[in-house]
N, C-alpha and C. Protein backbone atom coordinates (compact mmCIF):
# COMPACT_ATOMS: atom_id res chain seq x y z
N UNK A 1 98.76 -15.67 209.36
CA UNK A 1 98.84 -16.59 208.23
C UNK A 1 99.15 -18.01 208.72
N UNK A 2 100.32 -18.11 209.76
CA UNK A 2 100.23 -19.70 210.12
C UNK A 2 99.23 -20.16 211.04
N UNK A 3 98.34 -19.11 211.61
CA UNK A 3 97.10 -19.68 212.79
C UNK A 3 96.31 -20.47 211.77
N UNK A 4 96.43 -19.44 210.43
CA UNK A 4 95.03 -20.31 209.26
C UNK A 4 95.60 -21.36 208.84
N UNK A 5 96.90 -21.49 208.57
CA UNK A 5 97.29 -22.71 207.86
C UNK A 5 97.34 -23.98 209.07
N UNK A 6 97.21 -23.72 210.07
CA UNK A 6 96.87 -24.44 211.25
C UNK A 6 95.58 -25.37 211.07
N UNK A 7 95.19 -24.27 210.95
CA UNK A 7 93.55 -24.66 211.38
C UNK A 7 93.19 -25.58 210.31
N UNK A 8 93.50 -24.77 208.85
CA UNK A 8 93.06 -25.89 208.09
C UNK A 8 93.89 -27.40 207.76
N UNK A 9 94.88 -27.41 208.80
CA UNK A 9 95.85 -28.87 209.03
C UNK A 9 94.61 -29.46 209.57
N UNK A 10 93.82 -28.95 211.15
CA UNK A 10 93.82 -29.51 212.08
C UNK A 10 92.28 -29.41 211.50
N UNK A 11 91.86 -29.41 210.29
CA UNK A 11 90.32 -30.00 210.17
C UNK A 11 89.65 -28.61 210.79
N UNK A 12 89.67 -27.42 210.93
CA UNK A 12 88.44 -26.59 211.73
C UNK A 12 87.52 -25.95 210.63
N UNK A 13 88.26 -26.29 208.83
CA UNK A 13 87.61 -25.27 208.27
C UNK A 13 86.82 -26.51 207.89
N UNK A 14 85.12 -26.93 207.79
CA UNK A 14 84.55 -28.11 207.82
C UNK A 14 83.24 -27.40 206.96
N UNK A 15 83.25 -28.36 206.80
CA UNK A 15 81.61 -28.50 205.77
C UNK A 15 80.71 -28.56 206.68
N UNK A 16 79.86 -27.57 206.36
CA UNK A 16 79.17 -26.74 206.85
C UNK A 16 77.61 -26.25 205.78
N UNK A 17 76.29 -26.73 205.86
CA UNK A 17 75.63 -26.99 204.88
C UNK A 17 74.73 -25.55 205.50
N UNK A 18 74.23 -25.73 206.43
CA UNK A 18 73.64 -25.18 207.20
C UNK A 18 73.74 -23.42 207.08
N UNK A 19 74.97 -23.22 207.07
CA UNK A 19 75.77 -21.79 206.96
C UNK A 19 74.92 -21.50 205.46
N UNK A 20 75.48 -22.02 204.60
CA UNK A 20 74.95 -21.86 203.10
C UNK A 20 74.02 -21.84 203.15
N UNK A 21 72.69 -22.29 203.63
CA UNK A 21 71.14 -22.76 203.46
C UNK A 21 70.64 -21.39 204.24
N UNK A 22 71.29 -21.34 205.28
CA UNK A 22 70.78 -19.97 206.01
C UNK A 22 70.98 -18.69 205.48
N UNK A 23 72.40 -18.33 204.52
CA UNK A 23 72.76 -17.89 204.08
C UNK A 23 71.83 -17.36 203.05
N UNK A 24 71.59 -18.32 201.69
CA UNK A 24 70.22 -18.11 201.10
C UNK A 24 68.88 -17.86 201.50
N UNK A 25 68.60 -17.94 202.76
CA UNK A 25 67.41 -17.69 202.94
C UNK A 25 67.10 -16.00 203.35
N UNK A 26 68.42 -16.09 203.99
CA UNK A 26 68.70 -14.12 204.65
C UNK A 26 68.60 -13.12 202.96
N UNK A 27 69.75 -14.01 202.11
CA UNK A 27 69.71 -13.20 200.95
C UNK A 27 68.87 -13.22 200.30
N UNK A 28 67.77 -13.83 200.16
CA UNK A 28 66.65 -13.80 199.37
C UNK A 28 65.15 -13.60 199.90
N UNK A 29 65.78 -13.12 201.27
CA UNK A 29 64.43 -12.67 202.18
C UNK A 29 63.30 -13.53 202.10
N UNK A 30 63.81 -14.90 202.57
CA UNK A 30 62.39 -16.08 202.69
C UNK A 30 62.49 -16.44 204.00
N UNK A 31 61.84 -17.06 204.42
CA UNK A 31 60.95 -17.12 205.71
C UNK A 31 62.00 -18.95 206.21
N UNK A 32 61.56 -19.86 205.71
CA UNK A 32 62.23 -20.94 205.78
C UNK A 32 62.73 -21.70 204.51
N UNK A 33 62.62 -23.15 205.75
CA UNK A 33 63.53 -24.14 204.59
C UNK A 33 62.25 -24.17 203.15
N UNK A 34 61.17 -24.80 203.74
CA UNK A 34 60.24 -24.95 202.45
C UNK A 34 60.06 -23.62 201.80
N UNK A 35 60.23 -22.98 202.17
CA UNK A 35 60.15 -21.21 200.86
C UNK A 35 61.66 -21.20 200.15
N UNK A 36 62.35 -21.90 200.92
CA UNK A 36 63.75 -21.81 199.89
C UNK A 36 63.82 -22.98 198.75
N UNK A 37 62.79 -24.25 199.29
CA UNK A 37 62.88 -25.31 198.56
C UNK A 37 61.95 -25.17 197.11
N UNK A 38 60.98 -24.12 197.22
CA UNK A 38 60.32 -23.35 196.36
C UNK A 38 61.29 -22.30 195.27
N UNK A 39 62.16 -21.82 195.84
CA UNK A 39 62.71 -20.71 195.27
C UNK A 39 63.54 -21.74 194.27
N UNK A 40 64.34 -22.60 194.88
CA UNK A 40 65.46 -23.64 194.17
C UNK A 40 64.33 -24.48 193.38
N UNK A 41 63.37 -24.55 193.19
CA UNK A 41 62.39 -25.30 192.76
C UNK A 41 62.71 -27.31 192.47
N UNK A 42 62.93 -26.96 194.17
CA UNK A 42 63.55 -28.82 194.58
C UNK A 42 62.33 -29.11 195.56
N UNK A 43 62.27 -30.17 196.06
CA UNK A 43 61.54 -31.03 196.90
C UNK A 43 62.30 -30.71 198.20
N UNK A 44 60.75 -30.43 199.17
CA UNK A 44 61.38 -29.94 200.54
C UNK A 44 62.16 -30.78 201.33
N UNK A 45 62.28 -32.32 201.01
CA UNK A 45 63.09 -32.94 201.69
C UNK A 45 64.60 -33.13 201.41
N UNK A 46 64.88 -32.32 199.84
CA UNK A 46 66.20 -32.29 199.56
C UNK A 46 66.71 -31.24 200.56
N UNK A 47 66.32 -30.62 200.43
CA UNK A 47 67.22 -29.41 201.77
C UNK A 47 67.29 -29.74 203.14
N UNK A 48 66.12 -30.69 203.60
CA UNK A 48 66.34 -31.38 204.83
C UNK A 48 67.44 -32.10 204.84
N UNK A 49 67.66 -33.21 203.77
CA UNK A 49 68.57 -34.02 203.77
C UNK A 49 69.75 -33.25 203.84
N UNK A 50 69.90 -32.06 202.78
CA UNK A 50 71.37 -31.54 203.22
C UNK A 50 71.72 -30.78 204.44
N UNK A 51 70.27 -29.92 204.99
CA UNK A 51 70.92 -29.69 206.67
C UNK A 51 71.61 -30.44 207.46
N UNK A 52 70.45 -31.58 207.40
CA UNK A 52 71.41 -33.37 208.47
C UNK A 52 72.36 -34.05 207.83
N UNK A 53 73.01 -33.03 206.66
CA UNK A 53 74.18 -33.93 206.45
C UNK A 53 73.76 -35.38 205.98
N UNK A 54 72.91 -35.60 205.30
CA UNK A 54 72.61 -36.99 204.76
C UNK A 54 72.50 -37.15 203.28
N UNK A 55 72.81 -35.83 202.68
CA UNK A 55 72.72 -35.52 201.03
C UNK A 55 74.14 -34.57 201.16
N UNK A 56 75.15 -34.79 200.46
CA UNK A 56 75.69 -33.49 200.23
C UNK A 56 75.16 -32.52 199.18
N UNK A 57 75.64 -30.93 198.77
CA UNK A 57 74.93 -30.65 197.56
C UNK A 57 75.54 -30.67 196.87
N UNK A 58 75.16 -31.11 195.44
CA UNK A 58 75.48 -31.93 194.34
C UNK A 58 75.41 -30.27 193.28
N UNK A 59 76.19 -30.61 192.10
CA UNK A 59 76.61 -29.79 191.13
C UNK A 59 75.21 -29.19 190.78
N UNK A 60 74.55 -29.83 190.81
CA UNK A 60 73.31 -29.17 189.67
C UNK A 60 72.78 -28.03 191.03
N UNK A 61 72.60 -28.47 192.27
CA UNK A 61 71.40 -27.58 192.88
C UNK A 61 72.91 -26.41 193.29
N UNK A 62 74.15 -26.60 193.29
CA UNK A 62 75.07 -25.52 193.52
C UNK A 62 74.68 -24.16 192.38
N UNK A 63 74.53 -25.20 190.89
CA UNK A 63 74.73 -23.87 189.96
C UNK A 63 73.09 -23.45 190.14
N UNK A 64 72.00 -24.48 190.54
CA UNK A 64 70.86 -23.33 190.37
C UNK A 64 70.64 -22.38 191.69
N UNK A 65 71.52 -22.83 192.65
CA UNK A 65 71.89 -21.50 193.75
C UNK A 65 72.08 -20.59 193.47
N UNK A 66 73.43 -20.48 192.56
CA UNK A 66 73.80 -19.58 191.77
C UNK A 66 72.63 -18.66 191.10
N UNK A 67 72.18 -19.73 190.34
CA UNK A 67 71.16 -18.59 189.10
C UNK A 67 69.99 -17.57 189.81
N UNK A 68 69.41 -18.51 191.26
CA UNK A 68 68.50 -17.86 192.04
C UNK A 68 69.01 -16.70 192.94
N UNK A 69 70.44 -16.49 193.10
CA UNK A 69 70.72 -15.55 194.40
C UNK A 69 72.08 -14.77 193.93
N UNK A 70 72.30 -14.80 192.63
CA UNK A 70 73.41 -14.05 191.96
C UNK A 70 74.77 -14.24 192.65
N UNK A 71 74.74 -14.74 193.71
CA UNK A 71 76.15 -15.38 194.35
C UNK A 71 77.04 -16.06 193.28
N UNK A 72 78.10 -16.01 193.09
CA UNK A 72 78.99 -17.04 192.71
C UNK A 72 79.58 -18.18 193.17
N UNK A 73 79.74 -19.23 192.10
CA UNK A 73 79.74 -20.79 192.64
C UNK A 73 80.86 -20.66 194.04
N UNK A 74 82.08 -19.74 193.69
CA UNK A 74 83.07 -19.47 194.62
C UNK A 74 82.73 -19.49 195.65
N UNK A 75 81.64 -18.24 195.54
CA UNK A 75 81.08 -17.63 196.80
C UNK A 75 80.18 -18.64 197.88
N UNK A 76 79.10 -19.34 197.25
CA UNK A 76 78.63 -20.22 197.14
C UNK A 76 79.15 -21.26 198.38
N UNK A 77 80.33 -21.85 197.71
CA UNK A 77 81.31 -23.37 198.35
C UNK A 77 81.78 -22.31 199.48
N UNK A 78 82.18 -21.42 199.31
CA UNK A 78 82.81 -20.61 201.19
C UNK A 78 81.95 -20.44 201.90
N UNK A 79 80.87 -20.55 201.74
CA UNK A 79 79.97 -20.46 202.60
C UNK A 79 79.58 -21.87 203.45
N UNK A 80 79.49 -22.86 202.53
CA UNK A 80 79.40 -24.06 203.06
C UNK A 80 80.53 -24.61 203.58
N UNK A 81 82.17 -24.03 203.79
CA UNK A 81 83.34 -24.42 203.98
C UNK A 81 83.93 -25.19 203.18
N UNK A 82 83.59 -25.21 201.53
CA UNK A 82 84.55 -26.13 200.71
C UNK A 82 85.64 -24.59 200.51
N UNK A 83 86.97 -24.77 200.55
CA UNK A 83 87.88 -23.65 200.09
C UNK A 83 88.70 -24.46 199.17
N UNK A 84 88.56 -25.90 198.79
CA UNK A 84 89.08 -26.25 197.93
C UNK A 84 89.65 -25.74 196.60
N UNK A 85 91.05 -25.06 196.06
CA UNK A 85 91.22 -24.30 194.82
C UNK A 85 90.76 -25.10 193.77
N UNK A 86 91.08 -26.30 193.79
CA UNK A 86 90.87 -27.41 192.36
C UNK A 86 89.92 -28.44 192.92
N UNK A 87 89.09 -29.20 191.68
CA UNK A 87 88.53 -30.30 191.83
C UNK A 87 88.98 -31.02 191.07
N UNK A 88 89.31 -32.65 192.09
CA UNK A 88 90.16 -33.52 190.68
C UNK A 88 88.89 -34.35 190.40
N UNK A 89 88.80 -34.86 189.30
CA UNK A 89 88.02 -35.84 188.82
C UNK A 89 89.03 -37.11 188.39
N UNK A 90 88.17 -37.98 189.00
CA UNK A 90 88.85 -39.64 189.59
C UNK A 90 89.13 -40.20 187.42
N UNK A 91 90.13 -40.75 186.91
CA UNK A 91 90.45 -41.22 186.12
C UNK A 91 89.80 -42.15 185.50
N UNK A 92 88.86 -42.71 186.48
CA UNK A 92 88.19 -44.03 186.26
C UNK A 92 86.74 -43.42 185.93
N UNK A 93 86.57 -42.61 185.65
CA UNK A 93 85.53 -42.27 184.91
C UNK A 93 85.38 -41.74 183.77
N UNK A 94 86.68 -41.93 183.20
CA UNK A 94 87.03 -41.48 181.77
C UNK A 94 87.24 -42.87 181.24
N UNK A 95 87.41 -44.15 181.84
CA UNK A 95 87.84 -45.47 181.20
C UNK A 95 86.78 -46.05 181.10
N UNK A 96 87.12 -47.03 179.40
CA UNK A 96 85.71 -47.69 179.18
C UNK A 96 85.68 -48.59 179.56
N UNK A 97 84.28 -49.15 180.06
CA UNK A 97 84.59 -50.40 180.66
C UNK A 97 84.32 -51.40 179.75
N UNK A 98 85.04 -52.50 180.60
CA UNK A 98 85.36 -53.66 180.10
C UNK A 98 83.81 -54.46 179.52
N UNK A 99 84.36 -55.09 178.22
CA UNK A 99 83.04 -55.89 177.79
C UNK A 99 83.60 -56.78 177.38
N UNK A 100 82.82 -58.16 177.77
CA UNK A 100 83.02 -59.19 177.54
C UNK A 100 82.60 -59.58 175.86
N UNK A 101 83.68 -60.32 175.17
CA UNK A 101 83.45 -61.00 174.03
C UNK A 101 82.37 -61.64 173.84
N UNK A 102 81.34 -61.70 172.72
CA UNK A 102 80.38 -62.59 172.76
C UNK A 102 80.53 -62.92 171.57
């Protein structure tokens, strides 16, 4: 128990896109990236972008992971290394913004 609480001090449990992407492709018995970009019915360069780490994946293509491979969102984020229990959402996106008098 303290080796893990170690590790995740010292940064080892990391985001990891790749794990997840491969992950779906084993569970849904497809061949590659473009047969998975078919299955998620996204554009083959969105999944490129998230292998190289240049897109993270965003809420919408998490839950249609979900709908295509019966995994759960849980299941889902451990695969890619989020173990995060909570997500906070920033305050400043609940405030209205400012408008100028006219």
């Amino acid at each position: 128990m303290n080796q893990q609480k170690s590790e995740q001090q010292h940064g080892q449990f990391q985001y990891d896109p790749n794990n997840l992407l491969e992950s779906l492709i084993e569970r849904l018995n497809l061949k590659n990236d473009a047969a998975l970009s078919r299955a998620l019915e996204v554009a083959p360069p969105l999944i490129s972008k998230i292998r190289h780490r240049r897109l993270p994946v965003g809420a919408s293509l998490l839950i249609r992971m979900h709908e295509v491979s019966d995994l759960s969102i849980k299941d889902l984020r451990e695969l890619m290394g989020d173990r995060r229990t909570k997500f906070r959402i920033s305050d400043k996106q609940f405030k209205p913004k400012n408008q100028a008098s006219s």
